[in-house]
Protein backbone atom coordinates (compact mmCIF):
# COMPACT_ATOMS: atom_id res chain seq x y z
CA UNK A 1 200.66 9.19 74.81
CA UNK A 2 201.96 6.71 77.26
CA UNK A 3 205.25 5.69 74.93
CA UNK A 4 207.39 7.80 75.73
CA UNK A 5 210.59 7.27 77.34
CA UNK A 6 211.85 10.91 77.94
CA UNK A 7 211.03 14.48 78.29
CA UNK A 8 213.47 17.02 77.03
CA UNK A 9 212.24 20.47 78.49
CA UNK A 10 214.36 23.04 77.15
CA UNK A 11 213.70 26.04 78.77
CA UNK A 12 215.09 30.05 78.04
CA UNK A 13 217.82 29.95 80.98
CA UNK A 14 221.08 29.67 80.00
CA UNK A 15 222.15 26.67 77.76
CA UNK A 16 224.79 25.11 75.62
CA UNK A 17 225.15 22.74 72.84
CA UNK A 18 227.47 21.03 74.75
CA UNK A 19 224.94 20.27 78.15
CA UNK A 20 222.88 18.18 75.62
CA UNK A 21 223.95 14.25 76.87
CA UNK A 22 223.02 13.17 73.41
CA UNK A 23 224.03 9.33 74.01
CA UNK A 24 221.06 9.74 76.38
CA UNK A 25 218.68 10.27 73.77
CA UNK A 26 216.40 7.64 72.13
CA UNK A 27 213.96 7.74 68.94
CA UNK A 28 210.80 8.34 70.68
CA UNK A 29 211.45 10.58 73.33
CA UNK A 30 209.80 14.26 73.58
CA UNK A 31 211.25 17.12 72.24
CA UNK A 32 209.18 20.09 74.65
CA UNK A 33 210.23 23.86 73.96
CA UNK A 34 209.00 26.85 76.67
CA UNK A 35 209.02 29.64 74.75
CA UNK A 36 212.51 30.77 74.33
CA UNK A 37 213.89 27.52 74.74
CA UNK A 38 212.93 26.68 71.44
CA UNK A 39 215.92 28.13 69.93
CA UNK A 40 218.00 25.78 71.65
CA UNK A 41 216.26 22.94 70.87
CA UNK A 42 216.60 23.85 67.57
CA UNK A 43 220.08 24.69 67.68
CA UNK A 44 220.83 21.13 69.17
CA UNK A 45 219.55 20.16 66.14
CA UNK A 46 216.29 18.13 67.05
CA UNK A 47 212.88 18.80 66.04
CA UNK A 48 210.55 20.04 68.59
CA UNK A 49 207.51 18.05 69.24
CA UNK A 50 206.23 20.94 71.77
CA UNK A 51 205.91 24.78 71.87
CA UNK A 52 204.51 25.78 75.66
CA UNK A 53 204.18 29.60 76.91
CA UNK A 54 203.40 32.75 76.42
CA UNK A 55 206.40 33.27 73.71
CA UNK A 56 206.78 36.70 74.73
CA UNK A 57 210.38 36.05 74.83
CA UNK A 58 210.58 33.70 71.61
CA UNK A 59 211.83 36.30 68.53
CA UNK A 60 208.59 36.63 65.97
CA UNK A 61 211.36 35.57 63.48
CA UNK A 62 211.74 32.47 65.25
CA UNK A 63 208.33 31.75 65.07
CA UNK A 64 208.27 31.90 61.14
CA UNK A 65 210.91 29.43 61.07
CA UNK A 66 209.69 26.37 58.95
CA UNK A 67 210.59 23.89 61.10
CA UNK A 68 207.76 25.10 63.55
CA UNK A 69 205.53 25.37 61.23
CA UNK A 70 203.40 21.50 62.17
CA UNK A 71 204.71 21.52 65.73
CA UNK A 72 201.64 21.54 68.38
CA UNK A 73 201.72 24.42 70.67
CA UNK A 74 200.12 25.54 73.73
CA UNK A 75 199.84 29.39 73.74
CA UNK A 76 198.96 30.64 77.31
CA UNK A 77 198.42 34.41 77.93
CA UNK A 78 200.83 36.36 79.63
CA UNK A 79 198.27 37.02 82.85
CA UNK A 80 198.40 33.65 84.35
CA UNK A 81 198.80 32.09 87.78
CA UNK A 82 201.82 30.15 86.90
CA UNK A 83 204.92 29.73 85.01
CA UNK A 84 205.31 28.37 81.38
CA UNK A 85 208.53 25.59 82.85
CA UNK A 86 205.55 24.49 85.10
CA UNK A 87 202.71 24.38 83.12
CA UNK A 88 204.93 22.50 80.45
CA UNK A 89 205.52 19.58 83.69
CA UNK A 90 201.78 19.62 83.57
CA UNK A 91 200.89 19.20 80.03
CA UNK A 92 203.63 16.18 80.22
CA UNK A 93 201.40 14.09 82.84
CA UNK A 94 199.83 12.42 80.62
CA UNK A 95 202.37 11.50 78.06
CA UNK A 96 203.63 9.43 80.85
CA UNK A 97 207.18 9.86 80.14
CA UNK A 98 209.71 7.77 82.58
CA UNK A 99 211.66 10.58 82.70
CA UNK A 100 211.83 14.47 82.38
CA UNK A 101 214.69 16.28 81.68
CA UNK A 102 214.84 20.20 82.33
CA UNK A 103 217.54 22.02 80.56
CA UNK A 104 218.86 25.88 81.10
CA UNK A 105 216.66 26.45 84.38
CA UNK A 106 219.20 28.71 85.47
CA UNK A 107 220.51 32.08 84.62
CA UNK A 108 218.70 35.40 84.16
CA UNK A 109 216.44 36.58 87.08
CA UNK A 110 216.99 34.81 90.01
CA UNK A 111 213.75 34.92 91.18
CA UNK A 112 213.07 32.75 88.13
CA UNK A 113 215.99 30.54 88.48
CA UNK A 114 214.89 29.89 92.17
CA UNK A 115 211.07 29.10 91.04
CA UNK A 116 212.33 26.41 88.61
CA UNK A 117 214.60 24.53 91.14
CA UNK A 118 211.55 24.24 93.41
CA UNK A 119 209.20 22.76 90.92
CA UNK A 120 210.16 19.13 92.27
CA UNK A 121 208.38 19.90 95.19
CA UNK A 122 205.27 21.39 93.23
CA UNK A 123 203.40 17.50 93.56
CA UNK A 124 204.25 14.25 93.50
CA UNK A 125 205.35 14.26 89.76
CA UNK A 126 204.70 10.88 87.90
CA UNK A 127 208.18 10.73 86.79
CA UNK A 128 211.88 10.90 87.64
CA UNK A 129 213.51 14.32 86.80
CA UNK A 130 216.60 15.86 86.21
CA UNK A 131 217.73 19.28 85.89
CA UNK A 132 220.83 20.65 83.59
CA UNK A 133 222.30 24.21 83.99
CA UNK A 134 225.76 25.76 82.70
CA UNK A 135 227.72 24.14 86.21
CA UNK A 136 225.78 21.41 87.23
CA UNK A 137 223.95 18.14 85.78
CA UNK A 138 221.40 17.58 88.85
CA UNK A 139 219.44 14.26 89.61
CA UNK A 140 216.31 14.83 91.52
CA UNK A 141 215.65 11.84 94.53
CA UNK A 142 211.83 11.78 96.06
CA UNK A 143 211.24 9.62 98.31
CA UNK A 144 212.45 6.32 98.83
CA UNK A 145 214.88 6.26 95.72
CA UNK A 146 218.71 5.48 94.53
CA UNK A 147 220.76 6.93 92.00
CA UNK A 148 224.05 5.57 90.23
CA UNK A 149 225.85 7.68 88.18
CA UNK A 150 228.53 7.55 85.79
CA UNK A 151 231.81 9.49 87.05
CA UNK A 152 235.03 10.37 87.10
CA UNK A 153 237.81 10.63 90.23
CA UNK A 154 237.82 14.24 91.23
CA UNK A 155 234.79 15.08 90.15
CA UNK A 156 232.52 17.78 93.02
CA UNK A 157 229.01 16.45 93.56
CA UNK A 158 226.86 18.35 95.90
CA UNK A 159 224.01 17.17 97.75
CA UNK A 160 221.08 19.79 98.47
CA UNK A 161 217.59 18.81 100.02
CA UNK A 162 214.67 20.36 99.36
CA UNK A 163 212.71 18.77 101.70
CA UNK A 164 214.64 16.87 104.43
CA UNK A 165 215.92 13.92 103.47
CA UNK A 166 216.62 10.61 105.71
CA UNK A 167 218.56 7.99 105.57
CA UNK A 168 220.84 9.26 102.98
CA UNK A 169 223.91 6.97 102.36
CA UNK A 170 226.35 7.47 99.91
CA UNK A 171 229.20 5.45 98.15
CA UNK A 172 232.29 6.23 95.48
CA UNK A 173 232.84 9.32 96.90
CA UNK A 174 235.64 11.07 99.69
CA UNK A 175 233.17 11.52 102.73
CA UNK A 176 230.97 8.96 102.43
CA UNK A 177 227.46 9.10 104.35
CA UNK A 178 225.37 6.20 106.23
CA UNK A 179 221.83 6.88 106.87
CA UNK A 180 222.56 10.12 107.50
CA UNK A 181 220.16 13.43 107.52
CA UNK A 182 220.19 16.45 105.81
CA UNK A 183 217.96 19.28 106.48
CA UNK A 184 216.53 21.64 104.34
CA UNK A 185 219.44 24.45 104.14
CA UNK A 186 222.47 22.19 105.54
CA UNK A 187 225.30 22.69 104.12
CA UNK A 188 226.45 19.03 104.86
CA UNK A 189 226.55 17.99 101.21
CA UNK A 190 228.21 20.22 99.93
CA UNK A 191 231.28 19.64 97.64
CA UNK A 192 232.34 15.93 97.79
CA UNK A 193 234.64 14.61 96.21
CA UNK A 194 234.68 11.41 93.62
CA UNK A 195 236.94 8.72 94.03
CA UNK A 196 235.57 6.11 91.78
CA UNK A 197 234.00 5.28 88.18
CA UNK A 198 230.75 5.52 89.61
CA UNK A 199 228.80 6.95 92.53
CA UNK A 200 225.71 6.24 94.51
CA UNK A 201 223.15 7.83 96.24
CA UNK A 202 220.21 6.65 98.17
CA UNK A 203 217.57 7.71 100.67
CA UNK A 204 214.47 6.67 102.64
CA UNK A 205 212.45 9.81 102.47
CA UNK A 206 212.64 12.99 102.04
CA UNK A 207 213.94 15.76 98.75
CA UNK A 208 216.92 15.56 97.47
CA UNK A 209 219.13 17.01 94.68
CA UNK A 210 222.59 15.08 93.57
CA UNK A 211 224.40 17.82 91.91
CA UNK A 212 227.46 16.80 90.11
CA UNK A 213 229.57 19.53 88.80
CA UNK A 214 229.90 20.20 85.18
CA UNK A 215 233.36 18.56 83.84
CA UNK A 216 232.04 15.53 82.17
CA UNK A 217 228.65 14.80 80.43
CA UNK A 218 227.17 12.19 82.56
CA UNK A 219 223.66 9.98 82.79
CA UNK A 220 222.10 8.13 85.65
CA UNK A 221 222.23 4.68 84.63
């Protein structure tokens, strides 16, 4: 524990191949299934490192697949006081990772969908996060933080907060913002528009997702 650089979660939500930014992967980063989301892992061709959950929704067929065979895994019943996505953030504490990366938290129940997206305000989690769906690759900003991202002109990024964010200035981008606000259920960030190779986001405090629109694979630099 303690080497790791990054924390792929792959969770049961809906998922493609193709949402996998594989340039961002590096030798020793963690491979982490929950439950179902082992199949994609699998299908992305990597080896898990991790099975977390229940597994009520992982096929028994699955679980006779060889390639699980010496993979650790944390079986929780299914009477428990909190999800398998977030006990899977907890069990990754102490690996230490620099960097977690959540992947298919959407899709399905909603109720479900809307649990995952608020697990970056479940604690002060000891690492950066991301979080990939089928529409949008999303970069999490808590606290006093910047982002620069990797773009293209044209490309919709959204800004959401979670918990009000200050000072929020922006640049690369059509309506660019200058220690500006944006409370929890504004609809101020929503749908800019990129104008340069790159794009920037900062604030001073606060929750804040940077959700850029799924036509290009991108990673924060």
């Amino acid at each position: 524990m303690g080497d790791v650089e990054r924390a792929w979660v792959f969770a049961g939500g809906d998922f493609s191949v193709d949402h996998m930014p594989r340039h961002a992967v590096q030798g020793n980063d963690l491979m982490v299934c929950v439950d179902a989301g082992v199949a994609y892992c699998l299908a992305a061709g990597y080896q898990p490192d991790l099975l977390v959950g229940d597994l009520d929704s992982t096929p028994p067929e699955l679980l006779q697949d060889p390639r699980l065979a010496n993979v650790e895994k944390r079986v929780f019943p299914s009477k428990k006081a909190a999800s398998d996505l977030q006990l899977a953030l907890e069990i990754l504490v102490p690996y230490a990772p620099r960097e977690v990366i959540l992947l298919g938290v959407s899709g399905g129940r909603t109720d479900h969908m809307l649990f995952n997206w608020q697990l970056p305000l479940l604690q002060a989690w000891p690492f950066k996060m991301q979080l990939v769906d089928d529409t949008v690759h999303t970069y999490v900003l808590d606290g006093a933080q910047s982002i620069t991202v990797q773009s293209l002109p044209g490309m919709t990024v959204s800004l959401l907060a979670l918990r009000a964010a200050t000072g929020v200035s922006t640049s690369g981008m059509q309506y660019p913002l200058q220690g500006a606000r944006i409370e929890l259920g504004s609809t101020l960030g929503l749908s800019n528009v990129v104008e340069s190779q790159t794009i920037s986001v900062e604030i001073s405090s606060g929750c804040l997702l940077v959700m850029v629109q799924r036509t290009e694979k991108v990673i924060a630099q």
